[in-house]
PDB file of N, CA and C in Angstrom:
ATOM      1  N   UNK A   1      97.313 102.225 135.220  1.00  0.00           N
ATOM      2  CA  UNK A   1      97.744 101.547 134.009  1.00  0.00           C
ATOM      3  C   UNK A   1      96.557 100.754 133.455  1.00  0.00           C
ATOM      4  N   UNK A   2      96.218 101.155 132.482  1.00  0.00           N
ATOM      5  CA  UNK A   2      95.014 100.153 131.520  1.00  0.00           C
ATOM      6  C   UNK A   2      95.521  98.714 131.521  1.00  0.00           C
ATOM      7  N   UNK A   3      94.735  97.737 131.919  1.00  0.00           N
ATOM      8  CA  UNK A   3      94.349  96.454 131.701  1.00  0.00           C
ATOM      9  C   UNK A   3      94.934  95.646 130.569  1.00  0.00           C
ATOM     10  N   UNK A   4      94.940  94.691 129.768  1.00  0.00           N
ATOM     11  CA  UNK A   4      95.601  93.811 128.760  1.00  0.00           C
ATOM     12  C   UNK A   4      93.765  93.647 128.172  1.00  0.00           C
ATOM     13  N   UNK A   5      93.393  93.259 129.251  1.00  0.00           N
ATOM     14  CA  UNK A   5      91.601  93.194 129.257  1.00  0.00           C
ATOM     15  C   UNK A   5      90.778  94.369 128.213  1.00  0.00           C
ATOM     16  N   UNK A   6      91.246  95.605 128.750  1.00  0.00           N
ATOM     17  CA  UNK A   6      90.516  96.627 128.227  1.00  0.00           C
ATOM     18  C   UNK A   6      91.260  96.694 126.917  1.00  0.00           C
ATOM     19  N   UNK A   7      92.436  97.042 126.657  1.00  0.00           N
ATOM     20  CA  UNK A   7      92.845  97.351 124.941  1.00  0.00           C
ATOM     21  C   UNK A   7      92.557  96.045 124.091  1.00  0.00           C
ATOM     22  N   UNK A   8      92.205  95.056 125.003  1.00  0.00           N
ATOM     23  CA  UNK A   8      91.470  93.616 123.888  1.00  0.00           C
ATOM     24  C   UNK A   8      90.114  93.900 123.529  1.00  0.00           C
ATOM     25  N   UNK A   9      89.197  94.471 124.493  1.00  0.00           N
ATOM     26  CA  UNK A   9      88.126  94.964 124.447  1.00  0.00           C
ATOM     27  C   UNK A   9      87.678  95.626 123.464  1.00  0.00           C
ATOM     28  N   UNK A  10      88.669  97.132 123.233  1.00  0.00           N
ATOM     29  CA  UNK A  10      88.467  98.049 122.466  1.00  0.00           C
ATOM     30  C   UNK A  10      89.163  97.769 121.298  1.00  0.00           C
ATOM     31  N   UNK A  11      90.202  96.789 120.784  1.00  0.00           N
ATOM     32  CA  UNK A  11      90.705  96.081 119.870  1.00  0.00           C
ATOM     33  C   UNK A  11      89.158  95.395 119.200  1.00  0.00           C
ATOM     34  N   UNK A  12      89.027  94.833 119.596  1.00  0.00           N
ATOM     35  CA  UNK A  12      87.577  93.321 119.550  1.00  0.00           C
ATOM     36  C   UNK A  12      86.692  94.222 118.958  1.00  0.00           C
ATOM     37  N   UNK A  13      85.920  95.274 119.365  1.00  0.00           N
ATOM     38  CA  UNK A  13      85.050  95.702 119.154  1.00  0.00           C
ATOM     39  C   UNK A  13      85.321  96.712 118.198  1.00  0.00           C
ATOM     40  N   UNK A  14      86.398  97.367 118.133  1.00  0.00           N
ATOM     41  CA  UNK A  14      86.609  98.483 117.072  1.00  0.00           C
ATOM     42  C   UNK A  14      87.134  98.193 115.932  1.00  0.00           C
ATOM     43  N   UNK A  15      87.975  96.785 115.533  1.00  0.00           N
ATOM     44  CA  UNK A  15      88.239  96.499 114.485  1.00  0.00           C
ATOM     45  C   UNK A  15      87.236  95.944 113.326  1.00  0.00           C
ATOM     46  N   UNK A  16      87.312  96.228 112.281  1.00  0.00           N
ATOM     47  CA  UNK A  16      86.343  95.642 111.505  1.00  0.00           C
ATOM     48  C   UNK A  16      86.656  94.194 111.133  1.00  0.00           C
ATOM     49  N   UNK A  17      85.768  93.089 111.233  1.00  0.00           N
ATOM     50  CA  UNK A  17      86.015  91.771 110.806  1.00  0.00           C
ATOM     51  C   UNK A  17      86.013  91.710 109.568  1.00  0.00           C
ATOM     52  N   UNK A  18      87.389  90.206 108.910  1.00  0.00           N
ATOM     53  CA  UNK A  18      87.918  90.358 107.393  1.00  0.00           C
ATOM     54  C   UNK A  18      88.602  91.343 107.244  1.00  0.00           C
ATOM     55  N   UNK A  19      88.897  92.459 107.572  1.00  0.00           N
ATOM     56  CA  UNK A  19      89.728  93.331 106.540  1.00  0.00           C
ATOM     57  C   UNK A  19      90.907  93.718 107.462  1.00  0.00           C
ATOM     58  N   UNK A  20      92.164  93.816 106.970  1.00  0.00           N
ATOM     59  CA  UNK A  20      93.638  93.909 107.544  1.00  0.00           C
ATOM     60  C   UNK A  20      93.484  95.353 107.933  1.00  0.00           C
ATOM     61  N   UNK A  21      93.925  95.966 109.265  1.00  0.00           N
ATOM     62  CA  UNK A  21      93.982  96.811 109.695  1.00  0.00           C
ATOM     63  C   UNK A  21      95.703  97.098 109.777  1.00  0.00           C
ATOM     64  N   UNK A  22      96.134  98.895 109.758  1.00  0.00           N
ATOM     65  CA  UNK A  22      97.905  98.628 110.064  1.00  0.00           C
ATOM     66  C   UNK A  22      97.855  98.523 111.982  1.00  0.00           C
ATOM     67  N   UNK A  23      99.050  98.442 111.893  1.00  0.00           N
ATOM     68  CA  UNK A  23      99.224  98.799 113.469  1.00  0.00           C
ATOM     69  C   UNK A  23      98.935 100.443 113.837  1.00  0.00           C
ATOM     70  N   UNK A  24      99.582 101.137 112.914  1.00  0.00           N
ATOM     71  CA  UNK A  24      99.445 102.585 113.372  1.00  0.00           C
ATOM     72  C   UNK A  24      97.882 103.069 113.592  1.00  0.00           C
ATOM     73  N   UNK A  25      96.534 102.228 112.862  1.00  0.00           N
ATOM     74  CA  UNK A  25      95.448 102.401 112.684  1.00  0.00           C
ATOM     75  C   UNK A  25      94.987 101.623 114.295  1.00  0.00           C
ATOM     76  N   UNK A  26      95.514 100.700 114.540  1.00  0.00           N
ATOM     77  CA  UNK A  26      94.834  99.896 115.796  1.00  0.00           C
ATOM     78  C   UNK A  26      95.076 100.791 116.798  1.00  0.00           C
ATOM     79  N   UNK A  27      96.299 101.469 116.718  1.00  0.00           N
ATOM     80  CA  UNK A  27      97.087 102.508 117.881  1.00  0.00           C
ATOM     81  C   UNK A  27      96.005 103.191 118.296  1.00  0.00           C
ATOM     82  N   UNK A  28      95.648 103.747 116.936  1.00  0.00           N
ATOM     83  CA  UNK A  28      94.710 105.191 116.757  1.00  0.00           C
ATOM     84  C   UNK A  28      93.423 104.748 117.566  1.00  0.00           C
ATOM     85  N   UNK A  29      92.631 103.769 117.243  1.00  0.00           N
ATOM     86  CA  UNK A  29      91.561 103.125 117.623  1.00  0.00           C
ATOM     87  C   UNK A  29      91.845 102.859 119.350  1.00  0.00           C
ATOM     88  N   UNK A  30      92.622 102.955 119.741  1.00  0.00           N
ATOM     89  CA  UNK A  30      93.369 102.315 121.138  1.00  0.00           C
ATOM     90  C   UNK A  30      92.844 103.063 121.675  1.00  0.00           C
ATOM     91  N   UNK A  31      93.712 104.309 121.120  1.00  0.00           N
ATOM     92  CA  UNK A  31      93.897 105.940 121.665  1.00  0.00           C
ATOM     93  C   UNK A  31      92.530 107.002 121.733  1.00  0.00           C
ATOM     94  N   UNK A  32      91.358 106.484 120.972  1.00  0.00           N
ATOM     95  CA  UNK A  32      90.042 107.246 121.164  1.00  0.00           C
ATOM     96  C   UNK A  32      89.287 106.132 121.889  1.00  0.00           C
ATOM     97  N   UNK A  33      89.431 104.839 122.102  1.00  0.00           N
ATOM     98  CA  UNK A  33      88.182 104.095 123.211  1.00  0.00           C
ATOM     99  C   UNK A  33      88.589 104.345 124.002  1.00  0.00           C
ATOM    100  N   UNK A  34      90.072 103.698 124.747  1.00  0.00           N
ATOM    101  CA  UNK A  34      90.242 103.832 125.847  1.00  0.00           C
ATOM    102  C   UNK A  34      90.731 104.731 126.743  1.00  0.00           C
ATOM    103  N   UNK A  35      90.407 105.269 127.813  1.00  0.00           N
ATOM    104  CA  UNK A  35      90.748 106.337 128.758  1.00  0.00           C
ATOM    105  C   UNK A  35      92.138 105.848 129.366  1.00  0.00           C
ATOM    106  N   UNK A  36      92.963 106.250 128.994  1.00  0.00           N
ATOM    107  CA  UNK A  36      94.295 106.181 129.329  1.00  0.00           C
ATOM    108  C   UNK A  36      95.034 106.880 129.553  1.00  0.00           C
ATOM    109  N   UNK A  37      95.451 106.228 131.286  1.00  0.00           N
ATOM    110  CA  UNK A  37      96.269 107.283 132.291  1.00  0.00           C
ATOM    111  C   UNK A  37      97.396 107.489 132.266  1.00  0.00           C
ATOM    112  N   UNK A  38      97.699 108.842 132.986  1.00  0.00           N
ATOM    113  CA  UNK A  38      99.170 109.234 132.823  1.00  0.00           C
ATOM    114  C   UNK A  38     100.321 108.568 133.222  1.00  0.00           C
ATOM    115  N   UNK A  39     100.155 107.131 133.876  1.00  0.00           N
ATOM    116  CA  UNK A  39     101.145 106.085 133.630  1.00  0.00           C
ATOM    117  C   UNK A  39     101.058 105.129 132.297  1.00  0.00           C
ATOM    118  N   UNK A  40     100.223 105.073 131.527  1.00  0.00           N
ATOM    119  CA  UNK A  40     100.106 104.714 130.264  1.00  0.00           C
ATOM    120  C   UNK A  40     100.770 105.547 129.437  1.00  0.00           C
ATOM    121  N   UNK A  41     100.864 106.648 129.671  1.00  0.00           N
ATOM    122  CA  UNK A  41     101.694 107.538 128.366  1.00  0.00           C
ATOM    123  C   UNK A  41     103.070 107.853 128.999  1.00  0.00           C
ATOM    124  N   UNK A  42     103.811 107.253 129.860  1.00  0.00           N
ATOM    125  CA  UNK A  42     104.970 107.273 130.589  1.00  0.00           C
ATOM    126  C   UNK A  42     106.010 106.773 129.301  1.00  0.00           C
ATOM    127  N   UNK A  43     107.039 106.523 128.808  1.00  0.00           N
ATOM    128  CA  UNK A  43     107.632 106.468 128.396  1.00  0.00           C
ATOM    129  C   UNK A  43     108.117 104.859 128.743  1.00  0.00           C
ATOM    130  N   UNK A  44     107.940 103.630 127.507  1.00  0.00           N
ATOM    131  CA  UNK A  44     107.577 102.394 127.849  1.00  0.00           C
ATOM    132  C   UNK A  44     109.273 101.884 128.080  1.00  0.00           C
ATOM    133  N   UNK A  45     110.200 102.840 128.066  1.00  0.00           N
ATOM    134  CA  UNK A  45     111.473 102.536 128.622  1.00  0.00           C
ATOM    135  C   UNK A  45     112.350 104.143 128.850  1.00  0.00           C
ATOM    136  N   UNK A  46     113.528 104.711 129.829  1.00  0.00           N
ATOM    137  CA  UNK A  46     113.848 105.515 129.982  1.00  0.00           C
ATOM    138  C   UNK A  46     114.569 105.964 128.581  1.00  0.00           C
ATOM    139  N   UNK A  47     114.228 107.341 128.439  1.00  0.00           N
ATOM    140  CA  UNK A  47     114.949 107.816 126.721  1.00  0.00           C
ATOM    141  C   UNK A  47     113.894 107.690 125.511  1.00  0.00           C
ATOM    142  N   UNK A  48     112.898 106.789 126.056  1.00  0.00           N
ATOM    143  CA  UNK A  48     112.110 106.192 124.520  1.00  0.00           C
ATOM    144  C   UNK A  48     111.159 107.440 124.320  1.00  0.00           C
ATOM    145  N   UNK A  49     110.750 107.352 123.250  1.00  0.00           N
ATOM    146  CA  UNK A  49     109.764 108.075 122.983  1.00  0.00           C
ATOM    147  C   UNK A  49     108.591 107.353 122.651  1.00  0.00           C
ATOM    148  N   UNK A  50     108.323 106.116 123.012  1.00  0.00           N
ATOM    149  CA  UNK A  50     106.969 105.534 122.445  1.00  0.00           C
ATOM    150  C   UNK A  50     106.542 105.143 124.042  1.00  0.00           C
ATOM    151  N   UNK A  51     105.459 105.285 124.243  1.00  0.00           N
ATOM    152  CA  UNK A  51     104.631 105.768 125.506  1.00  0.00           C
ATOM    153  C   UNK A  51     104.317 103.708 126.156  1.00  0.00           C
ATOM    154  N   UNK A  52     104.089 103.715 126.869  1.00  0.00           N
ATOM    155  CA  UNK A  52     103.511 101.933 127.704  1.00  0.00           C
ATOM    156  C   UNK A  52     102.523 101.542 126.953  1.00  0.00           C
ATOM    157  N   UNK A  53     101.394 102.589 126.823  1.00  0.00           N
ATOM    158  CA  UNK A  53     100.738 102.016 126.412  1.00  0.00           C
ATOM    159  C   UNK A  53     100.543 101.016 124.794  1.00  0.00           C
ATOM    160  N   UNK A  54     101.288 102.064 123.915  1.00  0.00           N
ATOM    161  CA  UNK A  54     101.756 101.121 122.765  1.00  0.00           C
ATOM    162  C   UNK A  54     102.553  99.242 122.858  1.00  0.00           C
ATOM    163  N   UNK A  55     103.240  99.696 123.626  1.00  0.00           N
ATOM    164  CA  UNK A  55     103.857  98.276 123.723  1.00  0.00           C
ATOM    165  C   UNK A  55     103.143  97.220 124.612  1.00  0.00           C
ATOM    166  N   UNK A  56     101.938  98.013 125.503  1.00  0.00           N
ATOM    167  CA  UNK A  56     100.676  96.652 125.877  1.00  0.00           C
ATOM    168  C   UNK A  56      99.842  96.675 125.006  1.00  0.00           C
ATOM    169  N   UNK A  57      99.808  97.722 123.632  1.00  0.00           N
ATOM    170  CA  UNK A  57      98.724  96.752 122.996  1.00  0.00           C
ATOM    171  C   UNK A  57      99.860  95.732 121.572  1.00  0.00           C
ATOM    172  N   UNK A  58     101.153  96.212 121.853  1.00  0.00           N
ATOM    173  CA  UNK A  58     101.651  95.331 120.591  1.00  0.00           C
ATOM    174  C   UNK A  58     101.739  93.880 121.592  1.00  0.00           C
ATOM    175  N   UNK A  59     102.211  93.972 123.049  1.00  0.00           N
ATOM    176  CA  UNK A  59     101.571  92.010 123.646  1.00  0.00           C
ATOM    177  C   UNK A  59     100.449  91.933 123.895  1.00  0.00           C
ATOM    178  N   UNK A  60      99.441  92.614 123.357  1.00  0.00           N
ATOM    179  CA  UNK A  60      98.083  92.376 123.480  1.00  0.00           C
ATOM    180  C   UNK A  60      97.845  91.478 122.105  1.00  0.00           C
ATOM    181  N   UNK A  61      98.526  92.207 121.339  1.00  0.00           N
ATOM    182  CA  UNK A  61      98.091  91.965 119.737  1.00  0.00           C
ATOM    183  C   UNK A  61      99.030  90.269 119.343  1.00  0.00           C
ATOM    184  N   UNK A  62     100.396  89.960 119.945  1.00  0.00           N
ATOM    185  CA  UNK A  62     101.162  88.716 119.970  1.00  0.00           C
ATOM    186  C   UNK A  62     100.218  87.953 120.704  1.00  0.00           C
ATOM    187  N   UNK A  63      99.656  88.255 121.840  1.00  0.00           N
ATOM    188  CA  UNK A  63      99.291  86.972 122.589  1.00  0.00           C
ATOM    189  C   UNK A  63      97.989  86.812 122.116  1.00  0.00           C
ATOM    190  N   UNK A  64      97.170  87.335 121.264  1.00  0.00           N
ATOM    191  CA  UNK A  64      95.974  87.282 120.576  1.00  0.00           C
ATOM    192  C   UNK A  64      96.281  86.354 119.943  1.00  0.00           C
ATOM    193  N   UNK A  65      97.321  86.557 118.872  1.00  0.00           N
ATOM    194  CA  UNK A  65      97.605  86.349 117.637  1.00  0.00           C
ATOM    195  C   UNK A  65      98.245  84.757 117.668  1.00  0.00           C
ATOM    196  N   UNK A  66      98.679  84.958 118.904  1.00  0.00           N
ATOM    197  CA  UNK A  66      99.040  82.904 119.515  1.00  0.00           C
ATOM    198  C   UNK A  66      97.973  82.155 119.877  1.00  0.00           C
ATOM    199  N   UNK A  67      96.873  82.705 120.220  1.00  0.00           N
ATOM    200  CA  UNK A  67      96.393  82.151 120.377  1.00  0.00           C
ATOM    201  C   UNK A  67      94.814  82.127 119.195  1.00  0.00           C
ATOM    202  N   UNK A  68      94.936  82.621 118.239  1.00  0.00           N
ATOM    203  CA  UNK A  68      94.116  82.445 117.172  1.00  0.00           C
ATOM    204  C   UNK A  68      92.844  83.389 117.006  1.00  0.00           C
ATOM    205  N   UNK A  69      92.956  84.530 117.945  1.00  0.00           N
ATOM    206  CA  UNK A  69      92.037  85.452 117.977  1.00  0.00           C
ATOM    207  C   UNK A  69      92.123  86.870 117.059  1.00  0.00           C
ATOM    208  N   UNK A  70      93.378  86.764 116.306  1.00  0.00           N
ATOM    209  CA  UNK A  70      93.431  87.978 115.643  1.00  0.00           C
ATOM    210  C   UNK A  70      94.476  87.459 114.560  1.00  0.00           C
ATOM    211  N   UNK A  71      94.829  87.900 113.482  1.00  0.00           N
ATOM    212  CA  UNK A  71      95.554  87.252 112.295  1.00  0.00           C
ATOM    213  C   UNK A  71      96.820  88.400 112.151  1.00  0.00           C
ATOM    214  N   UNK A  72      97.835  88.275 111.692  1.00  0.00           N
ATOM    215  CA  UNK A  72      98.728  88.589 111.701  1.00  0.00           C
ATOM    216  C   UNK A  72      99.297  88.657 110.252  1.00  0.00           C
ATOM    217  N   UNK A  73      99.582  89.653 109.516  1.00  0.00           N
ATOM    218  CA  UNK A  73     100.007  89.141 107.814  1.00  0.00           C
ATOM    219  C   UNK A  73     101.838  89.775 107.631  1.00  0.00           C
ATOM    220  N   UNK A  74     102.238  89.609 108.806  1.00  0.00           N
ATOM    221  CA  UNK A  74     103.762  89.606 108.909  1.00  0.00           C
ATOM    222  C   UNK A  74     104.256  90.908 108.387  1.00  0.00           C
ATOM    223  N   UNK A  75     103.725  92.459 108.244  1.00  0.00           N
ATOM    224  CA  UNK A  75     104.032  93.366 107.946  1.00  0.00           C
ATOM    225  C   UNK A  75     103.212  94.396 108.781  1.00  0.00           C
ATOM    226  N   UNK A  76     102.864  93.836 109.666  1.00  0.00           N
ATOM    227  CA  UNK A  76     102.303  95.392 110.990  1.00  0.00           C
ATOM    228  C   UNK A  76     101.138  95.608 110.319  1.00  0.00           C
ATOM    229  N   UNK A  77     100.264  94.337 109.626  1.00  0.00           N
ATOM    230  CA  UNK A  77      99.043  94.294 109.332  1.00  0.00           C
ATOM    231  C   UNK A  77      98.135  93.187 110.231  1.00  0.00           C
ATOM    232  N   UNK A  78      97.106  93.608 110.763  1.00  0.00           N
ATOM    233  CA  UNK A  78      96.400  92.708 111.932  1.00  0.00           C
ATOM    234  C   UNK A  78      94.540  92.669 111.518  1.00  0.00           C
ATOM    235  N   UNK A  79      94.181  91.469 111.756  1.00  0.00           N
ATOM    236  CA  UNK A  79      92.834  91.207 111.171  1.00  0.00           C
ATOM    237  C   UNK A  79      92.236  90.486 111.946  1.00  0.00           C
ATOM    238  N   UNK A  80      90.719  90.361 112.306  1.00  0.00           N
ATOM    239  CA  UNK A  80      90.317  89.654 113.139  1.00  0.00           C
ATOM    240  C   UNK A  80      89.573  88.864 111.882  1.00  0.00           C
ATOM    241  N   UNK A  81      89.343  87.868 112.272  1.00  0.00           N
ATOM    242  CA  UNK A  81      88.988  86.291 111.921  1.00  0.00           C
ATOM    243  C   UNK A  81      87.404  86.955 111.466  1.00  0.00           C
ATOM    244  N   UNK A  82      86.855  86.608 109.741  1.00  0.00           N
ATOM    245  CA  UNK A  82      85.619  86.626 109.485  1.00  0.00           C
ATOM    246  C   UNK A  82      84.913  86.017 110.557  1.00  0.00           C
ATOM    247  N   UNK A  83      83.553  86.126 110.931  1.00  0.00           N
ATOM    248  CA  UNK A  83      82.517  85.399 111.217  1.00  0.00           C
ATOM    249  C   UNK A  83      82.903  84.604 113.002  1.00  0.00           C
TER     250      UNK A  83
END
């Protein structure tokens, strides 16, 4: 299972600073840095169709976002802080 560490990593570094990214775009960005194992694409509850790893980077992206490292514009738009 990938880290909270690593999809912050590849979040941090792959987003562009200033400009609102969607969620479906951060996904995407998730999904080509990080090497993610076949318990990451497990099914993040029985029946679901959206895989673990999505839902550690959406509490990757809340607990960022509490704590002032990434911006949030209340519509599944996410931005990291100019400068």
């Amino acid at each position: 299972m990938t880290h909270h560490a690593e999809l912050w990593d590849a979040i941090r570094h792959g987003l562009p600073r200033g400009r609102w990214t969607s969620l479906a775009d951060v996904y995407a960005l998730v999904e080509r840095s990080v090497a993610l194992d076949p318990e990451d694409c497990e099914p993040q509850v029985a029946g679901s169709s959206v895989p673990k790893w999505k839902r550690n980077v959406r509490n990757v992206l809340q607990a960022r976002k509490g704590a002032g490292d990434i911006e949030w514009n209340g519509a599944a738009g996410y931005r990291l802080p100019s400068g």
